[in-house]
PDB file of N, CA and C in Angstrom:
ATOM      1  N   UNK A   1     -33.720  34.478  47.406  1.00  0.00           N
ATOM      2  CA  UNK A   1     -33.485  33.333  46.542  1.00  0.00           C
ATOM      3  C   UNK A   1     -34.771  32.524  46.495  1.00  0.00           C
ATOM      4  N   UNK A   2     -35.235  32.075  45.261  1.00  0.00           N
ATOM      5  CA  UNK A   2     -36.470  31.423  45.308  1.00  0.00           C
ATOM      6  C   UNK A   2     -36.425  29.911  45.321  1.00  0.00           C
ATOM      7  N   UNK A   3     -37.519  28.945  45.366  1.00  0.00           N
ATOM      8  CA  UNK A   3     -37.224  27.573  45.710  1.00  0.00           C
ATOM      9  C   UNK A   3     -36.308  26.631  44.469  1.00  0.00           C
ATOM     10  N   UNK A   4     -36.720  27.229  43.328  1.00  0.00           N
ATOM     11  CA  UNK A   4     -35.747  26.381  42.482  1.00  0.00           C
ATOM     12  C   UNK A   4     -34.498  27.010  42.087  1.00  0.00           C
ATOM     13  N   UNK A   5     -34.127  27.993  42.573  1.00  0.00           N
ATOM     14  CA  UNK A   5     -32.475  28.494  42.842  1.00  0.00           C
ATOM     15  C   UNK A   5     -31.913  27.254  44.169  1.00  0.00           C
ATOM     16  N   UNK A   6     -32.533  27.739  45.005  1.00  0.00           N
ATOM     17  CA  UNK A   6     -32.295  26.480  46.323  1.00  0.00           C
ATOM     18  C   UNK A   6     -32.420  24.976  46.000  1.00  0.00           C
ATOM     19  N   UNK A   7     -33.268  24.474  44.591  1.00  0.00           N
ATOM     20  CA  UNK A   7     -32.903  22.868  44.286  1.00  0.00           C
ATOM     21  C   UNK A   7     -31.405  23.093  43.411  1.00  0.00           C
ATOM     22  N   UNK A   8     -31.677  23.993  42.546  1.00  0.00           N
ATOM     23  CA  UNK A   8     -30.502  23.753  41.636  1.00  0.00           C
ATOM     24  C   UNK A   8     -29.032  23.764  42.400  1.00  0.00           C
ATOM     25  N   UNK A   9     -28.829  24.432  43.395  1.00  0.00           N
ATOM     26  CA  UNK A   9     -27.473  24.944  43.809  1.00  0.00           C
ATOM     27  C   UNK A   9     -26.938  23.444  44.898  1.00  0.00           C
ATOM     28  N   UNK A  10     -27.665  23.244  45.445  1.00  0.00           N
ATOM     29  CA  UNK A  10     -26.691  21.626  46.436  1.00  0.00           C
ATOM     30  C   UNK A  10     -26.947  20.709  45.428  1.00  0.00           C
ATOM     31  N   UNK A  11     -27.816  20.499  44.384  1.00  0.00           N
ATOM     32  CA  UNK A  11     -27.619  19.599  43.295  1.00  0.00           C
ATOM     33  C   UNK A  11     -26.209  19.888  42.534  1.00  0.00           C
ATOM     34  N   UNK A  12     -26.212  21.250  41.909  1.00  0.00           N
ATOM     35  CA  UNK A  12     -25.012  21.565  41.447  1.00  0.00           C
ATOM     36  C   UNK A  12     -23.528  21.297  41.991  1.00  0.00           C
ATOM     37  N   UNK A  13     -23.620  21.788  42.919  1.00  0.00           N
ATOM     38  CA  UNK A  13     -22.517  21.419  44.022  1.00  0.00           C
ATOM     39  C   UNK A  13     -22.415  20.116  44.249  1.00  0.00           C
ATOM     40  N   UNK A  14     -23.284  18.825  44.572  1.00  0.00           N
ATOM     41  CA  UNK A  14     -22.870  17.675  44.718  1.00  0.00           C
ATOM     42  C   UNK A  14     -22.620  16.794  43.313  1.00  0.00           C
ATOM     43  N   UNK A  15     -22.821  17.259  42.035  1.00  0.00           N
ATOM     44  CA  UNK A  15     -22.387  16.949  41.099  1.00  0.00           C
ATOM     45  C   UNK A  15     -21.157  17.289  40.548  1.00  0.00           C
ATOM     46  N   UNK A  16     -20.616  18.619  41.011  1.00  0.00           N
ATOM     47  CA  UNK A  16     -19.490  19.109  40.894  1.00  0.00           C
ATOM     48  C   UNK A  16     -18.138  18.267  41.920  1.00  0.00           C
ATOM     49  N   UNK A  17     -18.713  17.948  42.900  1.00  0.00           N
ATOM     50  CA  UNK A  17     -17.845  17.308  44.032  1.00  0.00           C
ATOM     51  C   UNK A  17     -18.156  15.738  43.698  1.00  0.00           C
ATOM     52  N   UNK A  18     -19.079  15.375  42.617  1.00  0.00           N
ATOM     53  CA  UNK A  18     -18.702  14.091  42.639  1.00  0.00           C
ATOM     54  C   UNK A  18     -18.059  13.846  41.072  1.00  0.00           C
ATOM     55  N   UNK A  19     -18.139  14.552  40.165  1.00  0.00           N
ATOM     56  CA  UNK A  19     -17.089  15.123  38.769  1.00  0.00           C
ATOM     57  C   UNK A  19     -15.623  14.983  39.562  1.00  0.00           C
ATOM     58  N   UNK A  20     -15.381  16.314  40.375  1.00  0.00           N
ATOM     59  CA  UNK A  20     -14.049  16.620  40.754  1.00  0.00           C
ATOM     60  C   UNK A  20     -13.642  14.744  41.667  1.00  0.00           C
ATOM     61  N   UNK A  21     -13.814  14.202  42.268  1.00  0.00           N
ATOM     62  CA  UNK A  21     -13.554  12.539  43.118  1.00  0.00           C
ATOM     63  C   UNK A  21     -13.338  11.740  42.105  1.00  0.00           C
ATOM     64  N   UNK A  22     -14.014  11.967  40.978  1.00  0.00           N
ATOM     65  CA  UNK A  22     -14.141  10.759  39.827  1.00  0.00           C
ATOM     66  C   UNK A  22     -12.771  11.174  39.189  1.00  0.00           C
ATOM     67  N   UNK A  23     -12.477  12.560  38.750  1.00  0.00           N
ATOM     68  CA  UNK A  23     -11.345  12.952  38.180  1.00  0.00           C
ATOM     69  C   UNK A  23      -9.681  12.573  39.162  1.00  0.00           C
ATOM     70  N   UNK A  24     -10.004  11.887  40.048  1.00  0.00           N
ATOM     71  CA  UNK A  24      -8.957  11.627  40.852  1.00  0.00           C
ATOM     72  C   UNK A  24      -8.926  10.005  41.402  1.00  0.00           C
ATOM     73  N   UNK A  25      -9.662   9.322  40.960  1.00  0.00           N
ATOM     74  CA  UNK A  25      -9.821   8.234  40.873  1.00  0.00           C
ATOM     75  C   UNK A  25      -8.930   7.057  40.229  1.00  0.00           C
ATOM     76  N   UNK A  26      -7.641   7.781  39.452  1.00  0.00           N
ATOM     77  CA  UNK A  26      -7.161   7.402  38.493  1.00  0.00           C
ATOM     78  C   UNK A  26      -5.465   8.376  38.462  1.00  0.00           C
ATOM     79  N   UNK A  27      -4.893   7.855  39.407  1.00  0.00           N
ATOM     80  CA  UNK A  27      -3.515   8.922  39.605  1.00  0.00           C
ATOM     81  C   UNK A  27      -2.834   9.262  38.710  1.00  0.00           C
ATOM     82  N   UNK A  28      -2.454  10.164  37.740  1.00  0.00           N
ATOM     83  CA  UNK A  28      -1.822  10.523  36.487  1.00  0.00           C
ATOM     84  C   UNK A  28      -0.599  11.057  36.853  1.00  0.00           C
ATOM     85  N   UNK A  29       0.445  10.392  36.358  1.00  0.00           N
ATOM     86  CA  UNK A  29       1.918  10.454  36.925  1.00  0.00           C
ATOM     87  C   UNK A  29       2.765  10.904  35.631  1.00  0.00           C
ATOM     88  N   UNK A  30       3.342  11.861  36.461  1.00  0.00           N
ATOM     89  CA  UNK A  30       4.238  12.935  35.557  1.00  0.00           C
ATOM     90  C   UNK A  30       5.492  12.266  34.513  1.00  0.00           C
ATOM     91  N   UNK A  31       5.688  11.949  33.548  1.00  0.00           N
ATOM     92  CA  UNK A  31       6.569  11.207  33.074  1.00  0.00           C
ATOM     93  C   UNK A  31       6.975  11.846  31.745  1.00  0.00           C
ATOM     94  N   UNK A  32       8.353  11.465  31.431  1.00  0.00           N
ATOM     95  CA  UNK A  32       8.341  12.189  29.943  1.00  0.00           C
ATOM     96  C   UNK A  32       9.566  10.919  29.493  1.00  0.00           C
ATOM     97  N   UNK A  33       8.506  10.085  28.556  1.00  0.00           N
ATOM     98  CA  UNK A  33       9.333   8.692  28.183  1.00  0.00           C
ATOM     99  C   UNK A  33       9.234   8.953  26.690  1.00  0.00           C
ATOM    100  N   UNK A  34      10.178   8.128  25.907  1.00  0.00           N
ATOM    101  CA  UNK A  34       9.846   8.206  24.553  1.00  0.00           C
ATOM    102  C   UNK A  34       8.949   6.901  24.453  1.00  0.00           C
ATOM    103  N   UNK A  35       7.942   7.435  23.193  1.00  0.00           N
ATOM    104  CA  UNK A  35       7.091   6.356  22.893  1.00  0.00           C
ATOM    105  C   UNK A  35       6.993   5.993  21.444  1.00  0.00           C
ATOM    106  N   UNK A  36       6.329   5.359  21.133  1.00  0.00           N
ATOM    107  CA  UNK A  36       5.770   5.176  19.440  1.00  0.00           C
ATOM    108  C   UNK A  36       4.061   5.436  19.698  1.00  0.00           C
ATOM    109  N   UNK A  37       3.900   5.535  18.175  1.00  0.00           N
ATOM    110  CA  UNK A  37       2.317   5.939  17.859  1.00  0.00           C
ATOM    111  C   UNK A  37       2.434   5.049  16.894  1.00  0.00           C
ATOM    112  N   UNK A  38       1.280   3.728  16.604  1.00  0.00           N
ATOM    113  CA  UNK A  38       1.109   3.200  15.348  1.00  0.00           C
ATOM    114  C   UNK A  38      -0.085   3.449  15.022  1.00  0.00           C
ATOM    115  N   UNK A  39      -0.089   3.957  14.186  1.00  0.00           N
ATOM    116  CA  UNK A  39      -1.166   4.394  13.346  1.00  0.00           C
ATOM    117  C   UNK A  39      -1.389   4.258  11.686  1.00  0.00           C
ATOM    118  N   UNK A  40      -2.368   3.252  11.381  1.00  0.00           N
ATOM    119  CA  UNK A  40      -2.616   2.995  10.091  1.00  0.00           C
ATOM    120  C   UNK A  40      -1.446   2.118   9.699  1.00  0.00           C
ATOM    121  N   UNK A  41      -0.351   2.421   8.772  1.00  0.00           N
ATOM    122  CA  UNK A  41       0.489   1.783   8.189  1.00  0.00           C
ATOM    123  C   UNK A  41       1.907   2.262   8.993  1.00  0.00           C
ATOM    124  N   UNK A  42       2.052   3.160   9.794  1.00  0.00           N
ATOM    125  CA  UNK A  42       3.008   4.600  10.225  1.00  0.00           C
ATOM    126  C   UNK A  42       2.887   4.131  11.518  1.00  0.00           C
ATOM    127  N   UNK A  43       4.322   4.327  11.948  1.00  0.00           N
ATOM    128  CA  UNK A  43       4.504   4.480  13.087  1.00  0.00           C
ATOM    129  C   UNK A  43       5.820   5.980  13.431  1.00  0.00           C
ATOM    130  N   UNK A  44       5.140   6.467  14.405  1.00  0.00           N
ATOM    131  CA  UNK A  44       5.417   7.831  14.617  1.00  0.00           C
ATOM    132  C   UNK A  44       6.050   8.003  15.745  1.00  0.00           C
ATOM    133  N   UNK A  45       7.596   8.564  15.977  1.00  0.00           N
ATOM    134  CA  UNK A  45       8.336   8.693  17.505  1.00  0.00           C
ATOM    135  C   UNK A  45       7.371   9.724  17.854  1.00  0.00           C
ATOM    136  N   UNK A  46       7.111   9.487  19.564  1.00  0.00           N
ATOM    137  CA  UNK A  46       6.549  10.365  20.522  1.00  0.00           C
ATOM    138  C   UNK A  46       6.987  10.381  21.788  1.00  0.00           C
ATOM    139  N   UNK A  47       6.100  11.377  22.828  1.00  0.00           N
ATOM    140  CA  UNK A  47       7.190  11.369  24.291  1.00  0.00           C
ATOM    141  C   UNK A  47       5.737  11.248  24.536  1.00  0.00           C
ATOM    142  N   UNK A  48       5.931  10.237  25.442  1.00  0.00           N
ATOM    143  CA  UNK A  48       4.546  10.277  26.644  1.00  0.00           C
ATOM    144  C   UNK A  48       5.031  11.387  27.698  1.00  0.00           C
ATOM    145  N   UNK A  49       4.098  11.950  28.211  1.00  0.00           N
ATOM    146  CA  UNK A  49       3.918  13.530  29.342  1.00  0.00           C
ATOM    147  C   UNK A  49       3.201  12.882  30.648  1.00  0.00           C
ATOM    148  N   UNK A  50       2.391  12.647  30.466  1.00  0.00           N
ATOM    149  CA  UNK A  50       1.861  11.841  31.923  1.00  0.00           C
ATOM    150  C   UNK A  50       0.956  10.580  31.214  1.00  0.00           C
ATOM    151  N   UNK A  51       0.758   9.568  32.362  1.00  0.00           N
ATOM    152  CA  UNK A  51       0.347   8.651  32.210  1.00  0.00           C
ATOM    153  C   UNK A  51      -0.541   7.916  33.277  1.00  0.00           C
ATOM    154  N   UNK A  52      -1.497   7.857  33.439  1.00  0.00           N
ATOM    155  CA  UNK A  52      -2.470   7.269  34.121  1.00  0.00           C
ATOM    156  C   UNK A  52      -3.066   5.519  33.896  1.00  0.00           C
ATOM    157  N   UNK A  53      -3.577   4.999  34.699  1.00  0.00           N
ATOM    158  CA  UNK A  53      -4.395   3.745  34.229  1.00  0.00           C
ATOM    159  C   UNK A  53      -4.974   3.468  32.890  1.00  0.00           C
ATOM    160  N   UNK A  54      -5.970   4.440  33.126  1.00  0.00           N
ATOM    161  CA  UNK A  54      -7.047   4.706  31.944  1.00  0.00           C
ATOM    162  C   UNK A  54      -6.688   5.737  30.593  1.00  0.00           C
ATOM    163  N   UNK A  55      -5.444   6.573  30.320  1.00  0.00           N
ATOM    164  CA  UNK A  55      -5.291   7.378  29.598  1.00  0.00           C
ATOM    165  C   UNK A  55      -3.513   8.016  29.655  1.00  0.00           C
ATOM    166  N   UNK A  56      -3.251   8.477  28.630  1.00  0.00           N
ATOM    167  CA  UNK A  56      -2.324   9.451  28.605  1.00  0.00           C
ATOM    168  C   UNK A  56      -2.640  10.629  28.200  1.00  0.00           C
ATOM    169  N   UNK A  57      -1.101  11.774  28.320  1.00  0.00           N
ATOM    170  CA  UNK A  57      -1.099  12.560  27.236  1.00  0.00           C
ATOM    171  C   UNK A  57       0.376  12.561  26.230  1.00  0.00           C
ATOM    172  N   UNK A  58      -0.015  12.604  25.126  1.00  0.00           N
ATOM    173  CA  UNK A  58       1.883  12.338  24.425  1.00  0.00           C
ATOM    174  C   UNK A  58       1.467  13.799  23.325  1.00  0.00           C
ATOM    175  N   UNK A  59       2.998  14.265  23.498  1.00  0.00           N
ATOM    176  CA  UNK A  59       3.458  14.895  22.577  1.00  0.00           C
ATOM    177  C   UNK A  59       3.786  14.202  21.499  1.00  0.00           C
ATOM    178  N   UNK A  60       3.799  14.707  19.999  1.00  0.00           N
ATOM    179  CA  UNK A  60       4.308  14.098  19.214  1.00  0.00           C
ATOM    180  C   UNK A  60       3.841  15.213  17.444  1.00  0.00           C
ATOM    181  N   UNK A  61       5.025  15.244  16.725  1.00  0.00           N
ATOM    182  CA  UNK A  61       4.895  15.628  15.250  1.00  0.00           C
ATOM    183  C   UNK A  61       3.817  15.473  14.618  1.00  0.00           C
ATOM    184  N   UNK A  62       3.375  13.726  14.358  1.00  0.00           N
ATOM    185  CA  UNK A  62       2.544  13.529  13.322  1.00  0.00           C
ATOM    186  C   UNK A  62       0.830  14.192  13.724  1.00  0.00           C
ATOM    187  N   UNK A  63       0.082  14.613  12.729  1.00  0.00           N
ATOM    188  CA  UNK A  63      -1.108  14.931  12.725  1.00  0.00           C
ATOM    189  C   UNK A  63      -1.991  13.588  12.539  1.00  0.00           C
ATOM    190  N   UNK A  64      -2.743  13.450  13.601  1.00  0.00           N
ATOM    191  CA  UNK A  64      -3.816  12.195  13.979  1.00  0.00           C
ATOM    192  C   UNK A  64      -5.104  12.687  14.200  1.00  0.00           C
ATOM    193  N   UNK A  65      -6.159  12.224  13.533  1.00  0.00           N
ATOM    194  CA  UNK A  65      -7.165  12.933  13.584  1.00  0.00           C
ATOM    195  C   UNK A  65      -8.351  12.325  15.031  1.00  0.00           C
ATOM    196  N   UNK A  66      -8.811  13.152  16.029  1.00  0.00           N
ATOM    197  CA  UNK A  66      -9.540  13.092  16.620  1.00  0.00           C
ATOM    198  C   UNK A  66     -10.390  11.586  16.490  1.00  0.00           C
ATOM    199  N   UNK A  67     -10.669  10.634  17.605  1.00  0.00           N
ATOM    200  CA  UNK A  67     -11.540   9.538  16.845  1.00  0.00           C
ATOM    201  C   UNK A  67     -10.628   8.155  16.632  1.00  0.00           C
ATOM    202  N   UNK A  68      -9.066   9.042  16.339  1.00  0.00           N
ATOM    203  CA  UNK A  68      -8.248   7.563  15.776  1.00  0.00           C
ATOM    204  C   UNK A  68      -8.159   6.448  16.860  1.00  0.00           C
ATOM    205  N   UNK A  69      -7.853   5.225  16.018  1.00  0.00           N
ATOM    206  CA  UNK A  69      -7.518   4.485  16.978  1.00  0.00           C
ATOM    207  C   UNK A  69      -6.540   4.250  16.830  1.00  0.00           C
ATOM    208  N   UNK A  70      -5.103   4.067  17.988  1.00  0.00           N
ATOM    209  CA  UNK A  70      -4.004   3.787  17.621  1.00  0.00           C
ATOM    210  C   UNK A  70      -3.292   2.582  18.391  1.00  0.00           C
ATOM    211  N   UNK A  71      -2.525   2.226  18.218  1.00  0.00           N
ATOM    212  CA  UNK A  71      -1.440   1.551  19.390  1.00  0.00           C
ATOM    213  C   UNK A  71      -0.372   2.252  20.013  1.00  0.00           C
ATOM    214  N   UNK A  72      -0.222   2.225  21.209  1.00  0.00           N
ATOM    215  CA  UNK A  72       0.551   3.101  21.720  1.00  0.00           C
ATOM    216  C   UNK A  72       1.442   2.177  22.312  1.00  0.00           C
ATOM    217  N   UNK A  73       2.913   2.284  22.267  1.00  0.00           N
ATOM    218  CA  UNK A  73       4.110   1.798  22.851  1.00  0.00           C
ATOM    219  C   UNK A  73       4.667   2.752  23.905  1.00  0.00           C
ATOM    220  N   UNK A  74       4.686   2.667  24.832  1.00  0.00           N
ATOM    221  CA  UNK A  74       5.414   3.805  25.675  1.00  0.00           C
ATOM    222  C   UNK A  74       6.913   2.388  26.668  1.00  0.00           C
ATOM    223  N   UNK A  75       8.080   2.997  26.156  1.00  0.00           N
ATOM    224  CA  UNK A  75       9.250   2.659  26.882  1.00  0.00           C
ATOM    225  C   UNK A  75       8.961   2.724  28.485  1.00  0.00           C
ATOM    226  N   UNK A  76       9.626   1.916  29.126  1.00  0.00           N
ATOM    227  CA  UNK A  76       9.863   1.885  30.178  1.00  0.00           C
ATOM    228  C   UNK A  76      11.046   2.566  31.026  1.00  0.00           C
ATOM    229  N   UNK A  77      12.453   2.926  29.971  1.00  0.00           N
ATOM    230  CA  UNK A  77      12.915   3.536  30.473  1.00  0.00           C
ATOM    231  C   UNK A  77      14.255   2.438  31.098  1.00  0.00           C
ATOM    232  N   UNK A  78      13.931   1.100  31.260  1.00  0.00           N
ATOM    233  CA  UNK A  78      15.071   0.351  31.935  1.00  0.00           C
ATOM    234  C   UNK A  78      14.966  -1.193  31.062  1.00  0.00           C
ATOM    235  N   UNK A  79      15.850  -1.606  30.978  1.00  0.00           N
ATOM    236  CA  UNK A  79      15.870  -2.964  29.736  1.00  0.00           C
ATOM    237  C   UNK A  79      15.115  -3.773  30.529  1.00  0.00           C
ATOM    238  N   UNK A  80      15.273  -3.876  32.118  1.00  0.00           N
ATOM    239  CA  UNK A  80      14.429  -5.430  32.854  1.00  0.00           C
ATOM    240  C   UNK A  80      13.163  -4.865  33.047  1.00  0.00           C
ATOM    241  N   UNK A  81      12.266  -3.554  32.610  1.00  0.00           N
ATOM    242  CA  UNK A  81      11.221  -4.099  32.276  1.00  0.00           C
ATOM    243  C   UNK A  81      10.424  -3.836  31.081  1.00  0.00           C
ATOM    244  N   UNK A  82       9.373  -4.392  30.204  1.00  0.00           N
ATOM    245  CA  UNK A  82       9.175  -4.415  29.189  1.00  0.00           C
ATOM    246  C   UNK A  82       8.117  -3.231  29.004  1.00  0.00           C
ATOM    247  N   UNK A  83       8.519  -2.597  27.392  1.00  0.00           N
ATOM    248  CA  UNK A  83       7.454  -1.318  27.348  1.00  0.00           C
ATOM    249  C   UNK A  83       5.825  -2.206  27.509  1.00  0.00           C
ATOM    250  N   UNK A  84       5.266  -0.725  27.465  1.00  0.00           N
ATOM    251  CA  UNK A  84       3.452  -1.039  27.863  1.00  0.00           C
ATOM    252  C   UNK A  84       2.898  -0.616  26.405  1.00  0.00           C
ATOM    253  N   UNK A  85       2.373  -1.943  25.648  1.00  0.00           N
ATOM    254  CA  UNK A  85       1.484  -1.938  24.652  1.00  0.00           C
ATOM    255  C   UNK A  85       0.066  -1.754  24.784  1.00  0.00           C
ATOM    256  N   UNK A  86      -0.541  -1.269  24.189  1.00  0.00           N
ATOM    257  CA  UNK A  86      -2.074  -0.747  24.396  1.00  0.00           C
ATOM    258  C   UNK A  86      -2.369  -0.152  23.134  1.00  0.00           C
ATOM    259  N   UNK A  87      -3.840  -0.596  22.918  1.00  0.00           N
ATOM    260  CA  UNK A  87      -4.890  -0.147  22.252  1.00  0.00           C
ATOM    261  C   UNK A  87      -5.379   1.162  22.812  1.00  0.00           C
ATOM    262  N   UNK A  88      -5.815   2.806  22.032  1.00  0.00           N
ATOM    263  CA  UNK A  88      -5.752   3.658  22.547  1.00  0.00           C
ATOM    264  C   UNK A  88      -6.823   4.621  21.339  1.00  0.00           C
ATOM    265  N   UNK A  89      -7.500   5.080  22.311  1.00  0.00           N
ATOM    266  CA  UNK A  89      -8.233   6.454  21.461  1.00  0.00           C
ATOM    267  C   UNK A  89      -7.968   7.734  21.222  1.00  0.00           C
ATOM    268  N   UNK A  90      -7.890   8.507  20.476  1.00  0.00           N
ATOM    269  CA  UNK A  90      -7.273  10.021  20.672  1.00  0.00           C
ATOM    270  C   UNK A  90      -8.686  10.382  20.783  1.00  0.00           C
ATOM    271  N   UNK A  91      -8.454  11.229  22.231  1.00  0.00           N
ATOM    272  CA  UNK A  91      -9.775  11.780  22.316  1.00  0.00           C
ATOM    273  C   UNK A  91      -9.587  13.351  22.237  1.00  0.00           C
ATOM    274  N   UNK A  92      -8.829  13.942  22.266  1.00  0.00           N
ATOM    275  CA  UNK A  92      -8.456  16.058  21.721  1.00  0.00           C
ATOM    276  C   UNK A  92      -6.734  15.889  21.444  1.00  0.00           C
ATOM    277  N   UNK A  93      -6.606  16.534  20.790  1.00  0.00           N
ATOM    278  CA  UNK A  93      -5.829  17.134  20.250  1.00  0.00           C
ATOM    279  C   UNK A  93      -5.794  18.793  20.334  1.00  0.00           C
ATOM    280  N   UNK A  94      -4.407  19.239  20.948  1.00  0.00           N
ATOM    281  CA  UNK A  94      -3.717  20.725  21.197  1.00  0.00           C
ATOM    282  C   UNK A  94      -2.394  21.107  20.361  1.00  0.00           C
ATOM    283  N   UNK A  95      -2.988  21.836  19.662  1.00  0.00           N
ATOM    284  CA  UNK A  95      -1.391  22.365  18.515  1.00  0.00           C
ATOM    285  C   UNK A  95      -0.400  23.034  19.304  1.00  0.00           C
ATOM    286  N   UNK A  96       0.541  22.557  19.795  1.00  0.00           N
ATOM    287  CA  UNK A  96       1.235  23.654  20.636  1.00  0.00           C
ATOM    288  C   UNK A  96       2.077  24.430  19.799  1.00  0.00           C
ATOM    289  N   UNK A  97       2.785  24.013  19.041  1.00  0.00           N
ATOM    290  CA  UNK A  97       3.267  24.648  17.815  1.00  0.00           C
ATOM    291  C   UNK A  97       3.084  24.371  16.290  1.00  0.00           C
ATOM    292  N   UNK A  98       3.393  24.847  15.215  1.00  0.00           N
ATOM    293  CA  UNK A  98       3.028  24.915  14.139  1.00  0.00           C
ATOM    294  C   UNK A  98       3.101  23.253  13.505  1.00  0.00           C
ATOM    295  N   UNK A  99       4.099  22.656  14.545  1.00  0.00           N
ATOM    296  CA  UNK A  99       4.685  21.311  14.344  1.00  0.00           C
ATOM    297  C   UNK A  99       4.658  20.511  15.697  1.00  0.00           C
ATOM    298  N   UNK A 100       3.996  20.701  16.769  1.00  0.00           N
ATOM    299  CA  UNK A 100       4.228  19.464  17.682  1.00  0.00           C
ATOM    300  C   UNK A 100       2.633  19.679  17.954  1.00  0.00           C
ATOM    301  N   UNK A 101       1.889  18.650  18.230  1.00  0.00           N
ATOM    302  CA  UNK A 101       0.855  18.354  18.933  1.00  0.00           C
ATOM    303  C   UNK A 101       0.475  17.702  20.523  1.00  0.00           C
ATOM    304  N   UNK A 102      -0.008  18.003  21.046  1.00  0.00           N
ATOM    305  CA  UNK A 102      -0.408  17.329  22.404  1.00  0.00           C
ATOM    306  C   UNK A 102      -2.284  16.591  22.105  1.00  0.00           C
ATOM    307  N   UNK A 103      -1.521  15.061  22.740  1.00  0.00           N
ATOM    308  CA  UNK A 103      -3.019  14.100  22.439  1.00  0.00           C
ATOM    309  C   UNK A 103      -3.414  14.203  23.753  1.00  0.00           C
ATOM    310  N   UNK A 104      -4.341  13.783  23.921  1.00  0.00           N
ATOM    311  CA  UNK A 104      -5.288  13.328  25.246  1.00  0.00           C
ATOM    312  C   UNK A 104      -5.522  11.949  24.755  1.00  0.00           C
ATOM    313  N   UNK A 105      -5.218  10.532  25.026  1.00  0.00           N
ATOM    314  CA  UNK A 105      -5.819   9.627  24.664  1.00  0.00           C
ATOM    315  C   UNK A 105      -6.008   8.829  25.546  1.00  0.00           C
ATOM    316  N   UNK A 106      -7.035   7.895  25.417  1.00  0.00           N
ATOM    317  CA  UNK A 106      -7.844   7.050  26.213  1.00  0.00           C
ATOM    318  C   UNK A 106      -7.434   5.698  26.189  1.00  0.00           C
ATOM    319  N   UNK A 107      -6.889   4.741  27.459  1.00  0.00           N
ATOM    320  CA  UNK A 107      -5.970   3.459  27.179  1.00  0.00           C
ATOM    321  C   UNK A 107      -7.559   2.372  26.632  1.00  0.00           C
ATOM    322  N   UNK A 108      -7.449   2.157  25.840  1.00  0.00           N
ATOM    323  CA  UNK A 108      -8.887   1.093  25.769  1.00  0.00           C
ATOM    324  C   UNK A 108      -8.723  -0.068  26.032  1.00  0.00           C
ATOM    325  N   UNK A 109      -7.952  -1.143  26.230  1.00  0.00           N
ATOM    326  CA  UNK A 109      -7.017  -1.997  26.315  1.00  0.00           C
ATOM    327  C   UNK A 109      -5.658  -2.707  26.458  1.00  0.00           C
ATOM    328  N   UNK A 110      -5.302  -2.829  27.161  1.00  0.00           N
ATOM    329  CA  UNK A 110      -3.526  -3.761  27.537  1.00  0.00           C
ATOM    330  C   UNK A 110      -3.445  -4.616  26.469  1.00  0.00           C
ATOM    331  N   UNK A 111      -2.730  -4.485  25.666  1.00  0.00           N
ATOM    332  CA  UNK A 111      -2.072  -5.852  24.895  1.00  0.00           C
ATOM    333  C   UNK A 111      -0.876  -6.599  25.594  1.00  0.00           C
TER     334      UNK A 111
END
């Protein structure tokens, strides 16, 4: 192995182990709530899938293009406490079927 195989590889590795710490920084909890999507003029039923601090992921029908910005309502699930409003980015989009989509979106703000 020559000397810049030997810089690249514990560089690699401690960037990889500090990627993988950062990705856990932020506990993403398994949930499947109904939500809304407002978007533009439309608001769209959805199921939030997991939910973290900083992000979700929701299933949902309507087609939203990469980039959007939306408001996201996700239920709580019990009347004494109130759903969680937020400002939100779709950052990927996954077609799971011909008709449901999976978002990745980014919480940008608590309303």
């Amino acid at each position: 192995m020559n000397e810049d195989n030997n810089k690249k590889g514990p560089l690699n590795m401690r960037n990889s182990s500090k990627d993988y710490s950062e990705k856990r920084d932020f506990i993403r909890m398994q949930v499947s709530t109904n939500c809304q999507i407002q978007y533009k003029d439309n608001e769209f039923v959805a199921t939030c899938l997991d939910l973290s601090s900083k992000g979700a992921l929701i299933e949902c029908e309507a087609a939203i293009d990469v980039n959007s910005q939306i408001t996201l309502v996700i239920n709580s699930g019990s009347e004494d406490i109130p759903p969680l409003h937020a400002q939100a980015t779709i950052l990927r989009i996954v077609r799971q079927t011909e008709e449901t989509f999976h978002y990745g979106v980014s919480i940008d703000q608590y309303l």
